[in-house]
N, C-alpha and C. Protein backbone atom coordinates (compact mmCIF):
# COMPACT_ATOMS: atom_id res chain seq x y z
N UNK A 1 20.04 47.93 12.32
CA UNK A 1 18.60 47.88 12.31
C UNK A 1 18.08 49.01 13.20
N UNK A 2 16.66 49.95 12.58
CA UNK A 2 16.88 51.07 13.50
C UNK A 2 15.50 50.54 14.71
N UNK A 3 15.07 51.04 15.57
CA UNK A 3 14.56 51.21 16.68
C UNK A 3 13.05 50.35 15.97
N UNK A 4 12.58 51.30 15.21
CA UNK A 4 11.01 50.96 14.73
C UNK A 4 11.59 49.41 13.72
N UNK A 5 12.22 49.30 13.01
CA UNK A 5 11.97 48.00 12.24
C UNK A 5 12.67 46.97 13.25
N UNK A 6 12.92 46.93 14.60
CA UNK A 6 13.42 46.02 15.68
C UNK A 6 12.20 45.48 16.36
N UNK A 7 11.53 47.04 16.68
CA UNK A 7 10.04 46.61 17.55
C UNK A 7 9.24 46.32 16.19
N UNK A 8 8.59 46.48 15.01
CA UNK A 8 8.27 45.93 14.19
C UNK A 8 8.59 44.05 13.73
N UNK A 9 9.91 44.03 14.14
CA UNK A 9 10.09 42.87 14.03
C UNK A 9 9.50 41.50 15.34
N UNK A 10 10.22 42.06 16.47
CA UNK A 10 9.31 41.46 17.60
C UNK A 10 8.37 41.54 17.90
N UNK A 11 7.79 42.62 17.49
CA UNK A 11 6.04 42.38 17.74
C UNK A 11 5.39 41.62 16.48
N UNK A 12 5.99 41.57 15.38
CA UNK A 12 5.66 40.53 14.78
C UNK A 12 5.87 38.86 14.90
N UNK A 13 7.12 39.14 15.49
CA UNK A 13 7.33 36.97 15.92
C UNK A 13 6.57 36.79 17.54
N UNK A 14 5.89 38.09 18.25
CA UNK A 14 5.45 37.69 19.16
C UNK A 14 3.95 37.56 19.07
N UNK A 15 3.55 38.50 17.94
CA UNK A 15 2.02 37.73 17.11
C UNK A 15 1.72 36.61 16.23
N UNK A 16 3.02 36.08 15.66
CA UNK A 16 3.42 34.63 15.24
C UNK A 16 3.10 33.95 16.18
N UNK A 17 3.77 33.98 17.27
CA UNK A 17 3.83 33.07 18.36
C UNK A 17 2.80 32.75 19.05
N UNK A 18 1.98 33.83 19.27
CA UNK A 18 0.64 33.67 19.98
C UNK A 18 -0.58 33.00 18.91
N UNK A 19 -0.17 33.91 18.07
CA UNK A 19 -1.17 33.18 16.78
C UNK A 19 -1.01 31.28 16.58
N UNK A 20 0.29 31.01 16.90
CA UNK A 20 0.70 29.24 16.69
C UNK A 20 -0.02 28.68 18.38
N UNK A 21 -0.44 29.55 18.52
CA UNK A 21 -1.46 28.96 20.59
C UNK A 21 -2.47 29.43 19.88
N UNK A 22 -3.06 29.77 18.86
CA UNK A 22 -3.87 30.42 19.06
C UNK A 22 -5.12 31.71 19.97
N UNK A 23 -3.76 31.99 20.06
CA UNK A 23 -4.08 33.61 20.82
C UNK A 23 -4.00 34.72 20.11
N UNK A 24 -4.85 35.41 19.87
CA UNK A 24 -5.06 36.93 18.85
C UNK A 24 -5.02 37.81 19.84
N UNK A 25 -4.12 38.70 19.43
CA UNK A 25 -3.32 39.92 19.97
C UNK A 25 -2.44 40.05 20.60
N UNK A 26 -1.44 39.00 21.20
CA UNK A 26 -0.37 38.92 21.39
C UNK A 26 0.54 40.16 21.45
N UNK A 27 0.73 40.16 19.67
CA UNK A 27 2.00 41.47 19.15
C UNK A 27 0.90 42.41 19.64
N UNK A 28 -0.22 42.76 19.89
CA UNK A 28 -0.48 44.19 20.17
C UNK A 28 0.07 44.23 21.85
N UNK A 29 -0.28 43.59 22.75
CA UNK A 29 -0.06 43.57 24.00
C UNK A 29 1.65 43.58 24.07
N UNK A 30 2.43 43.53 23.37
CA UNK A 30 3.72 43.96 23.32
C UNK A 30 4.09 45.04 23.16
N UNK A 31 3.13 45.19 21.83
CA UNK A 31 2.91 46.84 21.79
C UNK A 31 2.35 47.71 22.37
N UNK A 32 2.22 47.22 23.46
CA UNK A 32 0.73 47.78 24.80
C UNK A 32 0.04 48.73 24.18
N UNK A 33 -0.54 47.85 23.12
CA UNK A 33 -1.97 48.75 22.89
C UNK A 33 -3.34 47.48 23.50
N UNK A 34 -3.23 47.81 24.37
CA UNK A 34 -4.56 47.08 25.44
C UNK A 34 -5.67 46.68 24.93
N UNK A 35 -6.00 47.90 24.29
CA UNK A 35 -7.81 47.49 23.73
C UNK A 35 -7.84 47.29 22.51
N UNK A 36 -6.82 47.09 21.67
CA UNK A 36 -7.00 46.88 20.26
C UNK A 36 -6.50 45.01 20.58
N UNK A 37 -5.59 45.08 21.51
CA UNK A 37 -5.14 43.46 21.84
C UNK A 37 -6.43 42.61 22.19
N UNK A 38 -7.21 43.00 22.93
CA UNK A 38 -8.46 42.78 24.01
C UNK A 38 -9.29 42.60 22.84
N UNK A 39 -9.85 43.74 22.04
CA UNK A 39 -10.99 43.67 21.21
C UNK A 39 -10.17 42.59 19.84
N UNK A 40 -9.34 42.10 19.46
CA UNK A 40 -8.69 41.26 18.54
C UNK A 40 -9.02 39.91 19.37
N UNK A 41 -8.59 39.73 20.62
CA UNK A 41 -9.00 38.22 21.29
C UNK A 41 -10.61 38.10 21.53
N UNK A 42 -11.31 39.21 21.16
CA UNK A 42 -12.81 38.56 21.81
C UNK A 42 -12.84 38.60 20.34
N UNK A 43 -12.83 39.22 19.22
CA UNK A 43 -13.05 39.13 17.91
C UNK A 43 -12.80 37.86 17.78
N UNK A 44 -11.38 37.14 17.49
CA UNK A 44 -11.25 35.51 17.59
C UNK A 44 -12.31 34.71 17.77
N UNK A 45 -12.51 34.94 19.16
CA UNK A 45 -13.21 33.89 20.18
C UNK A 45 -14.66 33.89 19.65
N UNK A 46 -15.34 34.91 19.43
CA UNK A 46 -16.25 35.58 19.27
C UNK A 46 -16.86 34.25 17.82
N UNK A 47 -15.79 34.62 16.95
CA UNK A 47 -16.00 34.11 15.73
C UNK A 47 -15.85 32.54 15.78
N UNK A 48 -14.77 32.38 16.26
CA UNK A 48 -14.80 30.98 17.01
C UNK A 48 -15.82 30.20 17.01
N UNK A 49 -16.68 30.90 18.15
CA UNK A 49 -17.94 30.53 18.56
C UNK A 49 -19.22 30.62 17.40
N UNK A 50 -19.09 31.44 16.71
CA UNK A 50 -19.98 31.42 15.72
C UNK A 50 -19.98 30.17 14.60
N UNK A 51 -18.36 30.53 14.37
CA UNK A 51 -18.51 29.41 13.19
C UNK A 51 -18.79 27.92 13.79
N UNK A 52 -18.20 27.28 14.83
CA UNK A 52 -18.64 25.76 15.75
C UNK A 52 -19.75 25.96 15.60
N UNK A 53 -20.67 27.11 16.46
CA UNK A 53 -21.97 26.98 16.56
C UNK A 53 -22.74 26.37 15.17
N UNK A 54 -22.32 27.29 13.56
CA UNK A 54 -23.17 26.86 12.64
C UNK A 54 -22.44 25.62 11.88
N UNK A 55 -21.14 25.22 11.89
CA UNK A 55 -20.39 23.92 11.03
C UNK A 55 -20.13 23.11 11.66
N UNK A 56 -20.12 23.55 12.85
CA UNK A 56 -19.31 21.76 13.96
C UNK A 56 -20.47 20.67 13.43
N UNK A 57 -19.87 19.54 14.09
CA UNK A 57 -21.08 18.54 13.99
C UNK A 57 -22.00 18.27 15.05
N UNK A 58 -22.51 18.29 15.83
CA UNK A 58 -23.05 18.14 17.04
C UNK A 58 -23.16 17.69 17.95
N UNK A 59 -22.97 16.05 17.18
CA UNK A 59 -22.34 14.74 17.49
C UNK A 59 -20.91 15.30 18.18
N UNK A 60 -20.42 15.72 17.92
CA UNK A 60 -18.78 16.15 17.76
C UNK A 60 -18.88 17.15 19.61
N UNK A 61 -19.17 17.85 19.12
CA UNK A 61 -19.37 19.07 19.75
C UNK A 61 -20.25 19.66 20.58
N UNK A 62 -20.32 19.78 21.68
CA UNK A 62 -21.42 20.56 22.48
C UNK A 62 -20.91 21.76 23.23
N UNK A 63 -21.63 23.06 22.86
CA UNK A 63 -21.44 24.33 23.00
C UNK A 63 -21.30 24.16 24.36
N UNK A 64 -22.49 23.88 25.18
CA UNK A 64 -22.46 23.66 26.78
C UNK A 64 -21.56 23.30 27.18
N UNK A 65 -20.65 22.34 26.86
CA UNK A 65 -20.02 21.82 27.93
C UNK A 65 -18.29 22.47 27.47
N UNK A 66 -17.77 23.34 28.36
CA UNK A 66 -16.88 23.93 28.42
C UNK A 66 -15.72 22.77 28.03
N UNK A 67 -15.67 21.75 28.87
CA UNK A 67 -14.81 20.67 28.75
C UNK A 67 -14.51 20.20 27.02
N UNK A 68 -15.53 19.98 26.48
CA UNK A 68 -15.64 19.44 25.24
C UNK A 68 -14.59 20.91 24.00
N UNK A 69 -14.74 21.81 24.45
CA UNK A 69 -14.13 22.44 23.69
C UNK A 69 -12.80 22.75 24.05
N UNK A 70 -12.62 22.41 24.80
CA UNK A 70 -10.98 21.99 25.72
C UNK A 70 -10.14 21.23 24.76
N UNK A 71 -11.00 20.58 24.90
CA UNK A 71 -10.55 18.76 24.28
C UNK A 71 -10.13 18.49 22.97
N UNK A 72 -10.83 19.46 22.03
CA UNK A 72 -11.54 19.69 20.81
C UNK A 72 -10.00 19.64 20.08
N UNK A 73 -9.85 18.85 19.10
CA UNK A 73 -8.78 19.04 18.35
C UNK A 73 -9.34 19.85 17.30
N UNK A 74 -7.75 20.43 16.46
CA UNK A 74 -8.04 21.39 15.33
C UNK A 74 -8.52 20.47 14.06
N UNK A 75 -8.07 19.29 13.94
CA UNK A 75 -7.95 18.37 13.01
C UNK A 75 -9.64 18.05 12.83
N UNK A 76 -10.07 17.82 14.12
CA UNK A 76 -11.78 17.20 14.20
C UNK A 76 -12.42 18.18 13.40
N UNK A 77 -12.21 19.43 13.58
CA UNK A 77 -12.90 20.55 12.82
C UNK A 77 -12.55 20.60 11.14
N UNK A 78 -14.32 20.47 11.12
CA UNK A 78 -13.91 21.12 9.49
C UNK A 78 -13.03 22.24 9.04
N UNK A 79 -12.91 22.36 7.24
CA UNK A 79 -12.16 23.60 6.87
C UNK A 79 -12.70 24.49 7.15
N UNK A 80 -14.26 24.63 6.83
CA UNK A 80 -14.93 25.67 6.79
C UNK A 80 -15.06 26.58 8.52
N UNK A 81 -14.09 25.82 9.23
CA UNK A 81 -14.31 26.64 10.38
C UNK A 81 -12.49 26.86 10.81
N UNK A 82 -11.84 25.92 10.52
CA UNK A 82 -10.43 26.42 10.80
C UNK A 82 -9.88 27.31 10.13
N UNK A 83 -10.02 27.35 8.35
CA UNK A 83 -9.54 28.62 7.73
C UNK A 83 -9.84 29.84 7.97
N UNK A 84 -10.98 30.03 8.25
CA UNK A 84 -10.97 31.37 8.76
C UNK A 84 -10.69 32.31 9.86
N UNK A 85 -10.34 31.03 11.29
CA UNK A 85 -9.77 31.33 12.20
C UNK A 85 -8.27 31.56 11.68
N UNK A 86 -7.40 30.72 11.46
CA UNK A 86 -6.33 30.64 11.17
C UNK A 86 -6.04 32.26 10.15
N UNK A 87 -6.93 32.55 9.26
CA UNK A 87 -7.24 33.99 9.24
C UNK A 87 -7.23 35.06 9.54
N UNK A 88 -8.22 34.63 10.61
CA UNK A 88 -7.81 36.28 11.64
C UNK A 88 -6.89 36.08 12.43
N UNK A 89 -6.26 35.10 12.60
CA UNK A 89 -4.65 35.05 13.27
C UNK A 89 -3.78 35.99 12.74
N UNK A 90 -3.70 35.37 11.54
CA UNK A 90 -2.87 35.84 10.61
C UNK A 90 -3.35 37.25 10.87
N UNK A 91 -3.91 37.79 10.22
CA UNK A 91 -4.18 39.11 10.15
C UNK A 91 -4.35 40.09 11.46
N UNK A 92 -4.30 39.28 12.41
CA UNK A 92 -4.05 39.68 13.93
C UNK A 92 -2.15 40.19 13.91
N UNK A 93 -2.08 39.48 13.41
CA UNK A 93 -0.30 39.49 13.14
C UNK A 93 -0.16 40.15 12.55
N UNK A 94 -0.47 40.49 11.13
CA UNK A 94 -0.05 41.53 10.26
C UNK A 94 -0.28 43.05 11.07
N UNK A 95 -1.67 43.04 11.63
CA UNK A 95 -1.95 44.39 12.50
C UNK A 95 -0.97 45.10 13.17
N UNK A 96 -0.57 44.11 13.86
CA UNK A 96 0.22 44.10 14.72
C UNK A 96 1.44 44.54 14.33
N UNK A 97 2.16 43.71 12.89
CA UNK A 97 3.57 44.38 12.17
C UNK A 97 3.24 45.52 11.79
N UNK A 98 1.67 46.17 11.44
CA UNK A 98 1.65 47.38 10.87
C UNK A 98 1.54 48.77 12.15
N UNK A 99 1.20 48.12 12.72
CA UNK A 99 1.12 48.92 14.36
C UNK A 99 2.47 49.43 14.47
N UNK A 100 3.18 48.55 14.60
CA UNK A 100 4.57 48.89 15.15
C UNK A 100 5.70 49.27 13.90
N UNK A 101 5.39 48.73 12.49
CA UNK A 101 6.12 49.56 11.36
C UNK A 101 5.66 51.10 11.24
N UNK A 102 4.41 51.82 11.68
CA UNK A 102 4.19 53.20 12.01
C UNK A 102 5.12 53.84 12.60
N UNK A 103 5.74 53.46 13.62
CA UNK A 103 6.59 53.84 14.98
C UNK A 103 5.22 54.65 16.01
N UNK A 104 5.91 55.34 16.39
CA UNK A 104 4.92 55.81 17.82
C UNK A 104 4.02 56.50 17.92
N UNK A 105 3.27 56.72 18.35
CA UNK A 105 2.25 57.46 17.72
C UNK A 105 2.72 59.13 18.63
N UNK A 106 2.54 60.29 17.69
CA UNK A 106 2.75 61.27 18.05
C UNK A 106 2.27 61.96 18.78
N UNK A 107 2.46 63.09 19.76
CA UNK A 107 1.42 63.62 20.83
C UNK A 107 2.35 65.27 21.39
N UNK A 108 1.61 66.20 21.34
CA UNK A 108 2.15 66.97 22.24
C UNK A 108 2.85 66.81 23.51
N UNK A 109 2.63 65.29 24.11
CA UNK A 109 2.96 65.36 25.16
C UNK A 109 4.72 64.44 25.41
N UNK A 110 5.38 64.80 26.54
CA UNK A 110 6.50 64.40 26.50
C UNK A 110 6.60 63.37 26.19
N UNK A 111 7.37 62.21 25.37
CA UNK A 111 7.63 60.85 25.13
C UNK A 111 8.90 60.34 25.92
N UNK A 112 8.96 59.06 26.44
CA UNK A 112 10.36 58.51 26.68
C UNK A 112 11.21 58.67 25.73
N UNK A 113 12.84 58.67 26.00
CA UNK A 113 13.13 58.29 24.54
C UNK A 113 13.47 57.24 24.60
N UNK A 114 13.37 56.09 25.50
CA UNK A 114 13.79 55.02 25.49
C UNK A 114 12.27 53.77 24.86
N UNK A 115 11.13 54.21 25.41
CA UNK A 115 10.01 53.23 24.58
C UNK A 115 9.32 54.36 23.33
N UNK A 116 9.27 55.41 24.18
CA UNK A 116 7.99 56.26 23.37
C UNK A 116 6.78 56.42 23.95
N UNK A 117 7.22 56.19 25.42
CA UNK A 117 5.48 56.19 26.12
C UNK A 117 5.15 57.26 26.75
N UNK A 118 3.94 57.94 26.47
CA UNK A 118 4.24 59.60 27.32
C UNK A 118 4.68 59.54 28.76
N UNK A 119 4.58 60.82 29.05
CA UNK A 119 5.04 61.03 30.32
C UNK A 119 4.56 61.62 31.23
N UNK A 120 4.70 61.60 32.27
CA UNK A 120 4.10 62.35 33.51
C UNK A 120 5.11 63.63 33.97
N UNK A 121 5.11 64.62 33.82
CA UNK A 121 6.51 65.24 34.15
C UNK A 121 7.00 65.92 35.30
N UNK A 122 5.53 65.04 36.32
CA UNK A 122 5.82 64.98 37.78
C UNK A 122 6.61 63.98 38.47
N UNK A 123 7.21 63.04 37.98
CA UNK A 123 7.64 61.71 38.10
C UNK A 123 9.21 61.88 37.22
N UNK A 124 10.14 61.10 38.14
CA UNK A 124 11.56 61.27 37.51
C UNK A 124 11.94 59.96 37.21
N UNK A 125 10.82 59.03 36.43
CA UNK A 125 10.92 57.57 35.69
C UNK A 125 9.56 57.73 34.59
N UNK A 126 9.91 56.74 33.65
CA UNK A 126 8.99 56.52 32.63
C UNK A 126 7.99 55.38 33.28
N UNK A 127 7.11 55.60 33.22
CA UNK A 127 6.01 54.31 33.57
C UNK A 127 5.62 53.49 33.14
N UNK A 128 6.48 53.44 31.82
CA UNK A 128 5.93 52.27 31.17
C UNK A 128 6.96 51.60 31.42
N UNK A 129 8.68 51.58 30.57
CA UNK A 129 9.93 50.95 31.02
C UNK A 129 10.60 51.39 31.91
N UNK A 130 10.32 52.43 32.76
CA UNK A 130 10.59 52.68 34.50
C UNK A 130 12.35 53.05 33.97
N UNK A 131 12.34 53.76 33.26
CA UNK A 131 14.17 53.98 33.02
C UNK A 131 14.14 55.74 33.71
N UNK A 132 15.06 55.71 34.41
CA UNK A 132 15.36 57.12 34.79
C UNK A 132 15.42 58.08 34.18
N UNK A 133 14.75 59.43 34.20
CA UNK A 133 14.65 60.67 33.39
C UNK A 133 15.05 61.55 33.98
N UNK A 134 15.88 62.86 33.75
CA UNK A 134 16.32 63.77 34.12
C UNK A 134 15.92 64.86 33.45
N UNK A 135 14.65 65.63 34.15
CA UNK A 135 14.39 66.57 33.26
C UNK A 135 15.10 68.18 33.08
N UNK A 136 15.04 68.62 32.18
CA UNK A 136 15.95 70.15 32.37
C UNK A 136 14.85 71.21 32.15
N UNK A 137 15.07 72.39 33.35
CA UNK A 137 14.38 73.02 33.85
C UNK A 137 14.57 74.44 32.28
N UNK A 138 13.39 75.02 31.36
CA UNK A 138 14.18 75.45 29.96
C UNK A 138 14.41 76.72 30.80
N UNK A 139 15.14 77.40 30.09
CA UNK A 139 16.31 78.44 29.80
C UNK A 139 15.55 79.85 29.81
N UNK A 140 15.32 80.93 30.88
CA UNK A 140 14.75 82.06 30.97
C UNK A 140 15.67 82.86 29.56
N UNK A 141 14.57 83.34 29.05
CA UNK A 141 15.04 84.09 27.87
C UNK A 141 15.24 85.50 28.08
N UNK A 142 16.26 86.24 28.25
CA UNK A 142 16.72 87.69 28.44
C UNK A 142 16.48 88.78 26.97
């Protein structure tokens, strides 16, 4: 199995996984992409909140009280508000397998070869997986 369909694979069972907590962006934060992870969990939540706000029952549910949505089983909720969460899960996940089936994203600038994360080439470690680098000074041309 080569490098990209390994991290393709775990960043996909680790957006599975978060997605079954219901947490969106998971596999991106594996893939330390920060703000696509970040803007995927307020997207969720976001929508979350929209759909309770217009289908919950009221009786059921009160926006105010933080507690009550704690509490809140998935079951109490209508379809019309779980399928579409369960939705952007999913598709939080797929992002995520497609993120990392790309492989790395390319750059003029030095990459590890151990993650793929650029580099600083003042520093004799990678900063992202901190693995030792030895750089070679290139070759005066005569």
């Amino acid at each position: 199995m080569t490098g990209t369909r390994r991290r393709a694979l775990i960043a996909t069972l680790v957006a599975v996984l978060g997605a079954s907590l219901g947490i969106a962006g998971a596999g991106h934060l594996y893939l330390r992409r920060w703000r696509r992870a970040a803007a995927w969990f307020t997207f969720v939540v976001g929508a979350m909140l929209v759909l309770l706000s217009v289908f919950a029952d009221p009786a059921i549910l009160s926006l105010s009280d933080p507690g009550a949505l704690a509490a809140l089983e998935p079951s109490d909720l209508p379809a019309t508000v779980t399928v579409p969460l369960f939705g952007l899960l999913l598709l939080s996940a797929f992002d995520a397998y497609r993120l990392a089936a790309v492989g790395p994203r390319t750059t003029d600038e030095p990459q590890c070869p151990n993650c793929g994360g650029e580099l600083d080439t003042e520093i004799d470690f990678c900063p992202w997986c901190t693995v030792e680098l030895e750089w070679e000074d290139p070759q005066p041309e005569n």
